[in-house]
Protein backbone atom coordinates (compact mmCIF):
# COMPACT_ATOMS: atom_id res chain seq x y z
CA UNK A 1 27.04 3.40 22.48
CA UNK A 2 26.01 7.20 21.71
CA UNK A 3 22.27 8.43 21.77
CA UNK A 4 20.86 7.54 18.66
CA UNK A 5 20.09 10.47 16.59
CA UNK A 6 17.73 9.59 14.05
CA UNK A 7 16.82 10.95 10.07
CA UNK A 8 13.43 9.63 8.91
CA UNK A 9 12.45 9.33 5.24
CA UNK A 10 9.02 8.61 4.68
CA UNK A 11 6.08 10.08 2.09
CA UNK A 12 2.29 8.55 2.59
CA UNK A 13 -0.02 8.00 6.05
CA UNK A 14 1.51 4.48 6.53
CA UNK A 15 4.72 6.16 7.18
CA UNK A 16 3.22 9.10 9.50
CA UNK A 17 2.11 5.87 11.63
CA UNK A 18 5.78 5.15 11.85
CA UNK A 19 7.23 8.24 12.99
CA UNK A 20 4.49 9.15 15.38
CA UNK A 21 5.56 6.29 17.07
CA UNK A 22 8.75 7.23 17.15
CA UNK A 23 8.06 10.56 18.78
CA UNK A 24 5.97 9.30 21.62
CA UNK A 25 8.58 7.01 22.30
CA UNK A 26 10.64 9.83 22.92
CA UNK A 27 13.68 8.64 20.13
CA UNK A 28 15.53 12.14 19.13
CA UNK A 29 14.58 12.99 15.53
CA UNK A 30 16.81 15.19 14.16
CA UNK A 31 15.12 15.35 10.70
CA UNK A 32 12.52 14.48 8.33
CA UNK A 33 13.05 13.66 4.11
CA UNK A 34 9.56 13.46 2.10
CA UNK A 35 8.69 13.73 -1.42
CA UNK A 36 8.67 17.40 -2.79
CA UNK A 37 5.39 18.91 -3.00
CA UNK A 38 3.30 18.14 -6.29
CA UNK A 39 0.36 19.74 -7.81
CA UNK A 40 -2.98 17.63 -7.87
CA UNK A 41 -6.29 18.74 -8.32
CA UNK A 42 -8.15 20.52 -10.93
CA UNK A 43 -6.63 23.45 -9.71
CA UNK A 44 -3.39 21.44 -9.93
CA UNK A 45 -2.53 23.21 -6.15
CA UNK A 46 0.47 22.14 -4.92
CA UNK A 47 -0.31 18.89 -1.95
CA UNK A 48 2.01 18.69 0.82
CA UNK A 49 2.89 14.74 1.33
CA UNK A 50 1.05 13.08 4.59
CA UNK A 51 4.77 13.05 6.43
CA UNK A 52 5.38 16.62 5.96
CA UNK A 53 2.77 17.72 7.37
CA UNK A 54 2.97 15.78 10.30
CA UNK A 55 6.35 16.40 10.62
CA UNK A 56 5.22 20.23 10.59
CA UNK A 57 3.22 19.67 13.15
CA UNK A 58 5.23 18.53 15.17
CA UNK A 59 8.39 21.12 14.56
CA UNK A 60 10.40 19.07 12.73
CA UNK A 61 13.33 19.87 10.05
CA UNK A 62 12.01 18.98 6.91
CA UNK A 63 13.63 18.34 3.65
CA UNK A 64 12.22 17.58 0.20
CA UNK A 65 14.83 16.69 -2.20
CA UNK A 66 14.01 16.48 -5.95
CA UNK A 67 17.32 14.55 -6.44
CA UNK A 68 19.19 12.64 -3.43
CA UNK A 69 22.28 12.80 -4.96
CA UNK A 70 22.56 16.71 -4.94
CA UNK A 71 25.74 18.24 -3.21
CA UNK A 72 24.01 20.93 -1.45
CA UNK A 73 21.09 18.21 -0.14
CA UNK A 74 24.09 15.83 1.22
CA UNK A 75 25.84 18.75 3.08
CA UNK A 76 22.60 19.18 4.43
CA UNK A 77 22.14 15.63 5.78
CA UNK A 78 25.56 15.29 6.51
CA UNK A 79 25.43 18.52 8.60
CA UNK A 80 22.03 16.96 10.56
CA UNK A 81 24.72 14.45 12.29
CA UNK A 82 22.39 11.60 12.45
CA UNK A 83 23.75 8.28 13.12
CA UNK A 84 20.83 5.81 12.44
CA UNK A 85 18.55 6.22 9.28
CA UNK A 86 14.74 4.87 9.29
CA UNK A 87 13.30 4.55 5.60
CA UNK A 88 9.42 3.46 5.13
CA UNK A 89 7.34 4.00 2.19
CA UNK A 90 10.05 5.91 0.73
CA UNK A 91 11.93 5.83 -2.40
CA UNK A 92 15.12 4.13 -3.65
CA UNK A 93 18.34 5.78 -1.83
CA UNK A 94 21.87 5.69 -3.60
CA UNK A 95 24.59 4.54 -1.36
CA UNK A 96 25.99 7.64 -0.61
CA UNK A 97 22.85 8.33 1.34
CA UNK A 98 22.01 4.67 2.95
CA UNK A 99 25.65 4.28 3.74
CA UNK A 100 26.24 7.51 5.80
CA UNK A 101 25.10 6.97 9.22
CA UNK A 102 26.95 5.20 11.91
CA UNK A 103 24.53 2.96 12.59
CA UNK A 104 23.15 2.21 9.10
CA UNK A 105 19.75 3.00 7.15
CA UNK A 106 16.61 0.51 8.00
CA UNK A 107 13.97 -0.43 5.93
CA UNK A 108 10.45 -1.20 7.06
CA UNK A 109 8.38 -3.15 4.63
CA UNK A 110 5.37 -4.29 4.47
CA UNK A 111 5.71 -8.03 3.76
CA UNK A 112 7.07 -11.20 5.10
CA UNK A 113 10.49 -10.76 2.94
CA UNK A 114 12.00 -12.34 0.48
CA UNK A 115 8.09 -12.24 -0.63
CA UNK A 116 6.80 -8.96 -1.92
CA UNK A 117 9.26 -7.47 -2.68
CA UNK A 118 8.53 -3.72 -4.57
CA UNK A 119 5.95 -0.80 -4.24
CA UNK A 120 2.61 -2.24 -3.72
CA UNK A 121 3.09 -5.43 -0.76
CA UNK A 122 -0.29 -4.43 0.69
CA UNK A 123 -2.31 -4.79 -2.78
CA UNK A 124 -0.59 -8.11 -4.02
CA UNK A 125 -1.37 -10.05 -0.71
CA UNK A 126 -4.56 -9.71 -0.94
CA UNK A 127 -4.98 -10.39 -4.73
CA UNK A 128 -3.38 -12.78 -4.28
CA UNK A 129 -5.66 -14.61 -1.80
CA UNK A 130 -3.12 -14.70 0.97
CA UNK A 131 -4.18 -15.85 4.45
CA UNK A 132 -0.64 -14.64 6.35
CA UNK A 133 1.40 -11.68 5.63
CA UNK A 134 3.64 -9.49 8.37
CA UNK A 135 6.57 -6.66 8.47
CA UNK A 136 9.90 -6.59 7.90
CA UNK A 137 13.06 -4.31 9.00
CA UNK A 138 16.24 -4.93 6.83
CA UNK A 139 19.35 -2.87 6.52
CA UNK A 140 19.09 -1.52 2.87
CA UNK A 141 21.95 -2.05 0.65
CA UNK A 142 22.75 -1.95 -3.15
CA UNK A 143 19.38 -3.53 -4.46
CA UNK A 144 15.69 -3.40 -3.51
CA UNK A 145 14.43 -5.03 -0.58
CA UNK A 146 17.12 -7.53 -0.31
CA UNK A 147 19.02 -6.46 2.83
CA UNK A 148 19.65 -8.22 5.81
CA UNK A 149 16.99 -8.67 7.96
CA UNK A 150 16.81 -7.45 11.60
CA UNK A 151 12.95 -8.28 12.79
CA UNK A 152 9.77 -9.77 11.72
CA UNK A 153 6.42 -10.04 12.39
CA UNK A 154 3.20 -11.89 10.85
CA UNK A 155 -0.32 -11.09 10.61
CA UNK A 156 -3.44 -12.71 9.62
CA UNK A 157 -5.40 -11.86 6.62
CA UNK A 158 -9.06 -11.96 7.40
CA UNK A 159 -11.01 -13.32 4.33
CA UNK A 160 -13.35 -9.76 4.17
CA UNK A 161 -10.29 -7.74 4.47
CA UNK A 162 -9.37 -4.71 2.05
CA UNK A 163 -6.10 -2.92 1.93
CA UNK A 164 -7.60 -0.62 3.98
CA UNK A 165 -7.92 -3.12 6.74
CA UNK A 166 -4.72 -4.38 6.03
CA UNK A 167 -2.74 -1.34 5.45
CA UNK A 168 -3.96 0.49 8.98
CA UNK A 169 -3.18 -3.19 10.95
CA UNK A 170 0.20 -3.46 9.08
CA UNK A 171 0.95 0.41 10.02
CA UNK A 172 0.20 -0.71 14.01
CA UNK A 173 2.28 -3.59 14.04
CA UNK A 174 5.23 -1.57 11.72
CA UNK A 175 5.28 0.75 14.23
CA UNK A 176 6.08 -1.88 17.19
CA UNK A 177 8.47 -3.33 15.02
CA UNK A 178 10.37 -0.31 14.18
CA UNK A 179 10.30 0.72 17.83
CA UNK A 180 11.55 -2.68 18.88
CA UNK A 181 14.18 -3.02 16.16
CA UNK A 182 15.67 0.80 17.55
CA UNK A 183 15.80 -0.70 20.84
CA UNK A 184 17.75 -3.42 19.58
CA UNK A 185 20.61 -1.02 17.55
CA UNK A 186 20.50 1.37 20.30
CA UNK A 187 21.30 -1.54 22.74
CA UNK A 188 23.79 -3.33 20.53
CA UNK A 189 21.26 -6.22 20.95
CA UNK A 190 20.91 -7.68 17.48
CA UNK A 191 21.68 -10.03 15.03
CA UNK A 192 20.57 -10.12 11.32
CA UNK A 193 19.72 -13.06 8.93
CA UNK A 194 20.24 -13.00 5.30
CA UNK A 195 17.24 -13.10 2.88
CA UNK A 196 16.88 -16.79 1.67
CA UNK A 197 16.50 -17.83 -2.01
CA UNK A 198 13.32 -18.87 -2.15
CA UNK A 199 12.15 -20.94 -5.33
CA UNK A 200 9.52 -18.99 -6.35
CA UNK A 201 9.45 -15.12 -5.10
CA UNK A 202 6.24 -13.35 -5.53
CA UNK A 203 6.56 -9.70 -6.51
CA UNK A 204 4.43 -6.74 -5.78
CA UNK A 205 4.96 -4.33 -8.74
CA UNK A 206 3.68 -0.98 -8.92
CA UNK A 207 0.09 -0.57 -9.89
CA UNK A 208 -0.86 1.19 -12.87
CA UNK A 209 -4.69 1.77 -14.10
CA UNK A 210 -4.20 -1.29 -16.95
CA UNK A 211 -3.46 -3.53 -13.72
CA UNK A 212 -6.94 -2.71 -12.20
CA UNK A 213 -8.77 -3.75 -14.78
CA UNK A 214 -10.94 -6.75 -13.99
CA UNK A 215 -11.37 -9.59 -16.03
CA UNK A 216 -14.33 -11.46 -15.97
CA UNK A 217 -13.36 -14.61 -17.33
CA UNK A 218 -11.13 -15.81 -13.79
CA UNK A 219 -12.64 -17.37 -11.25
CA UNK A 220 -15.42 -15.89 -8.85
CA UNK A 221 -12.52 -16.00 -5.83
CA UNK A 222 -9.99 -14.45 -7.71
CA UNK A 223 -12.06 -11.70 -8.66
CA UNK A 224 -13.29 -11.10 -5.16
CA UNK A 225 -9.76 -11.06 -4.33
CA UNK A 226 -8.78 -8.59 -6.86
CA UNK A 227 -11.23 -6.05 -5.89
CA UNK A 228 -10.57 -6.18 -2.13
CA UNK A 229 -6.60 -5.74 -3.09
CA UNK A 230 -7.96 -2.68 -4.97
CA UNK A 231 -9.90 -1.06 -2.89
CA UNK A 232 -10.43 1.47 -1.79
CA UNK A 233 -7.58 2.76 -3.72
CA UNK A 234 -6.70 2.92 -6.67
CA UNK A 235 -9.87 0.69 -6.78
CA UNK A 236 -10.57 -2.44 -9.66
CA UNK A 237 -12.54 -0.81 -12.31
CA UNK A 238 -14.47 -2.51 -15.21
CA UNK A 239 -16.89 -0.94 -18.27
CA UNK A 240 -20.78 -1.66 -17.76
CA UNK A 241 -22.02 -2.21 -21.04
CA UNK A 242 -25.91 -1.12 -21.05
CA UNK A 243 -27.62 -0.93 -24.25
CA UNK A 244 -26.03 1.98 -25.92
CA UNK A 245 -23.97 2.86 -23.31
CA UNK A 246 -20.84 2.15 -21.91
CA UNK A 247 -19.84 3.66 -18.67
CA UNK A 248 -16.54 2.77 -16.65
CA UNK A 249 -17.18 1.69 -13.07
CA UNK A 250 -15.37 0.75 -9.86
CA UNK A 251 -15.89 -1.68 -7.90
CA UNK A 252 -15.38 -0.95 -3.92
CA UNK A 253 -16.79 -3.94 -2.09
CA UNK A 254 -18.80 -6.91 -3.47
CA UNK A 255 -19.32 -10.72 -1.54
CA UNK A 256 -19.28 -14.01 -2.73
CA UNK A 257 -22.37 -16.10 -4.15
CA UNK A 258 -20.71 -19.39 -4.66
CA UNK A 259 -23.21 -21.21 -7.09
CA UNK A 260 -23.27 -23.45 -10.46
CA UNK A 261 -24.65 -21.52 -13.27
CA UNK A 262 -24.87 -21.54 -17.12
CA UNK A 263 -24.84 -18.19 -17.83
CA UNK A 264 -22.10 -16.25 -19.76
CA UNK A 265 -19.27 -14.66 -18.00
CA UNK A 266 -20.05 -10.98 -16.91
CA UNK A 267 -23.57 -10.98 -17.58
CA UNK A 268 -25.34 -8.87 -14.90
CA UNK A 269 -28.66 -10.19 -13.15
CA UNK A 270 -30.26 -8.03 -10.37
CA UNK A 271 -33.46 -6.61 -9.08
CA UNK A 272 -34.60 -3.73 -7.59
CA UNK A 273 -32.45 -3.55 -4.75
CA UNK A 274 -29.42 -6.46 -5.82
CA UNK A 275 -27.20 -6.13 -8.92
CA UNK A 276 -24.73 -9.81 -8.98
CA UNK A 277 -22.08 -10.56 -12.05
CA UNK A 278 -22.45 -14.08 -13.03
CA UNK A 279 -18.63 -15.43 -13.55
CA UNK A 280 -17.08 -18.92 -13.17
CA UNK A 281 -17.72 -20.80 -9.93
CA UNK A 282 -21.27 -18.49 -8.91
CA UNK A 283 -21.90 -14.79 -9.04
CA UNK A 284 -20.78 -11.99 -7.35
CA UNK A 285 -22.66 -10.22 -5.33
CA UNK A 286 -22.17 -5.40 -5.86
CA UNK A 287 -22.28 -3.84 -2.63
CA UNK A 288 -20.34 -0.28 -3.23
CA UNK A 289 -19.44 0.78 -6.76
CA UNK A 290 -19.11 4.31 -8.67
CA UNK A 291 -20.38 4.87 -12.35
CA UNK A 292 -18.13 6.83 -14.03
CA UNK A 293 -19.03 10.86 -13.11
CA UNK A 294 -20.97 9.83 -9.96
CA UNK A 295 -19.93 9.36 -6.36
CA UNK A 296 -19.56 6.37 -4.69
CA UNK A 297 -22.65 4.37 -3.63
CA UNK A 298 -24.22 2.11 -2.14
CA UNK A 299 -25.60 -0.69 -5.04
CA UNK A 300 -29.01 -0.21 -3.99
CA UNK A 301 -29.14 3.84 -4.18
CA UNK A 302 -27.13 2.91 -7.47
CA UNK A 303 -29.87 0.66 -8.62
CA UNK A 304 -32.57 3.73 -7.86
CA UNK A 305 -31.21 5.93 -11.03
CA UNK A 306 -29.86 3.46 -13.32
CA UNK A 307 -32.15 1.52 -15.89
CA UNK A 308 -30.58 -1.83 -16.88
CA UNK A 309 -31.12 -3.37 -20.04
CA UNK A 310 -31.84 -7.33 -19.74
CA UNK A 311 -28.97 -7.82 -21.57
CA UNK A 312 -26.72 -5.75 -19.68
CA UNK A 313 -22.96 -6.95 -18.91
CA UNK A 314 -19.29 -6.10 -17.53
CA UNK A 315 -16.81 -6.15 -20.07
């Protein structure tokens, strides 16, 4: 078998994680495809995606097309003479693109598939209370996450883990996967399984800011859950109703207070220094939130400059 000559397509930091691995390891990258640059900011300067400018960094051909089924961008990749294609964190490729290499064009997602399938694995494993979730490689082919699958691996959800947490241990263990499922192609030392049909397949859609909204009438563990699958981005927000004012506010990290109560849903109760929501099955307990035109705090330096009406809520 030739050298494997390798095209990477990648866009945020858990990709970067990927093909720094990739490097050390020594595998011949002959070039990188990101996202083209977009403006963001109040000053609505143009931000160079994570990959690129790694891949800068490192002196590697980059190349940001706005549509992957241009002529002049698949003379390009044609021309780059790769034979094996590595995709993560990405965007959906046509077949002209997935199809082209010798080798084929992998997939590295961040679930246990069948499960998870879509943009936002991370997030939906932990909202949805998950104790187990892993990595997967998969040759792509004509629909989303469905290809065959090469490797996996599980990992353990902690109960106090965010998708922080899970998104840098996921990144580590991707990038052993990855490395181990080029070993495999390269060595002609593989075999693939087909996804199963599983009865019920949970999906992990693309958050928008309606999904982060929290409601305060589910139970006190889904909520926890939700926020941690939130946070610390895009981050579960809610609107603190205070007298006369309403003010939107994320919620970053908060703990559990399992407890029978009688009070309504939402209602706040704190002190000085503690600020719990009272919802179904106890209360939970702010740690780190953000009023709306503030910075993120700490509930207690929070507490210092806010005045709370008795009556005070989430809503």
């Amino acid at each position: 078998m030739e050298a494997l000559r390798i095209v990477f397509m990648g866009t945020p930091d858990f990709a970067v994680g990927i093909l720094n691995m990739l490097i050390k390891k020594n595998h011949t990258i002959v070039g990188v495809i990101t996202a083209p640059d977009r403006p963001a900011g109040r000053g609505r300067k143009l931000n160079e995606s994570a990959v690129k400018k790694f891949a800068i960094e490192n002196e590697l051909k980059v190349l940001q097309p706005t549509n992957l089924k241009d002529e002049k961008f698949l003379e390009t990749l044609k021309s780059l003479n790769a034979n094996l294609q590595i995709v993560v964190a990405f965007r959906m490729l046509p077949k002209v693109v997935w199809s082209m290499p010798q080798y084929g064009t992998f997939n590295l997602h961040a679930s246990l598939l069948p499960q998870y399938r879509g943009a936002a694995p991370i997030n939906w494993a932990l909202i949805n209370g998950e104790t187990k979730t892993g990595v997967t490689t998969f040759f792509i082919d004509e629909k989303i996450d469905t290809g065959a699958i090469i490797l996996q691996d599980e990992a353990i959800i902690e109960k106090t883990d965010n998708v922080e947490d899970l998104h840098d241990r996921l990144m580590h263990l991707g990038a052993e996967t990855v490395n181990r499922t080029v070993e495999r192609i390269q060595n002609e030392n593989f075999e693939t399984t087909k996804q199963a049909n599983e009865v019920t397949l949970k999906a992990a859609h693309k958050i928008d800011r309606e999904t982060c909204e929290i409601d305060w009438n589910k139970p006190l563990n889904e909520i926890y859950n939700f926020i941690r699958g939130l946070s610390p981005y895009p981050a579960a927000w809610t609107t603190l109703f205070n007298a006369d004012q309403k003010i939107v506010t994320k919620i970053y990290k908060a703990s559990l207070l399992p407890e029978q109560h009688k009070l309504p849903n939402g209602l706040l109760v704190f002190t000085k220094k503690d600020l719990k929501i009272a919802v179904q099955g106890g209360y939970l307990n702010l740690e780190e939130i953000q009023l709306q035109g503030k910075k993120r705090m700490l509930v207690k330096d929070v507490l210092n400059g806010l005045n709370l009406d008795k009556n005070a809520k989430m809503g």
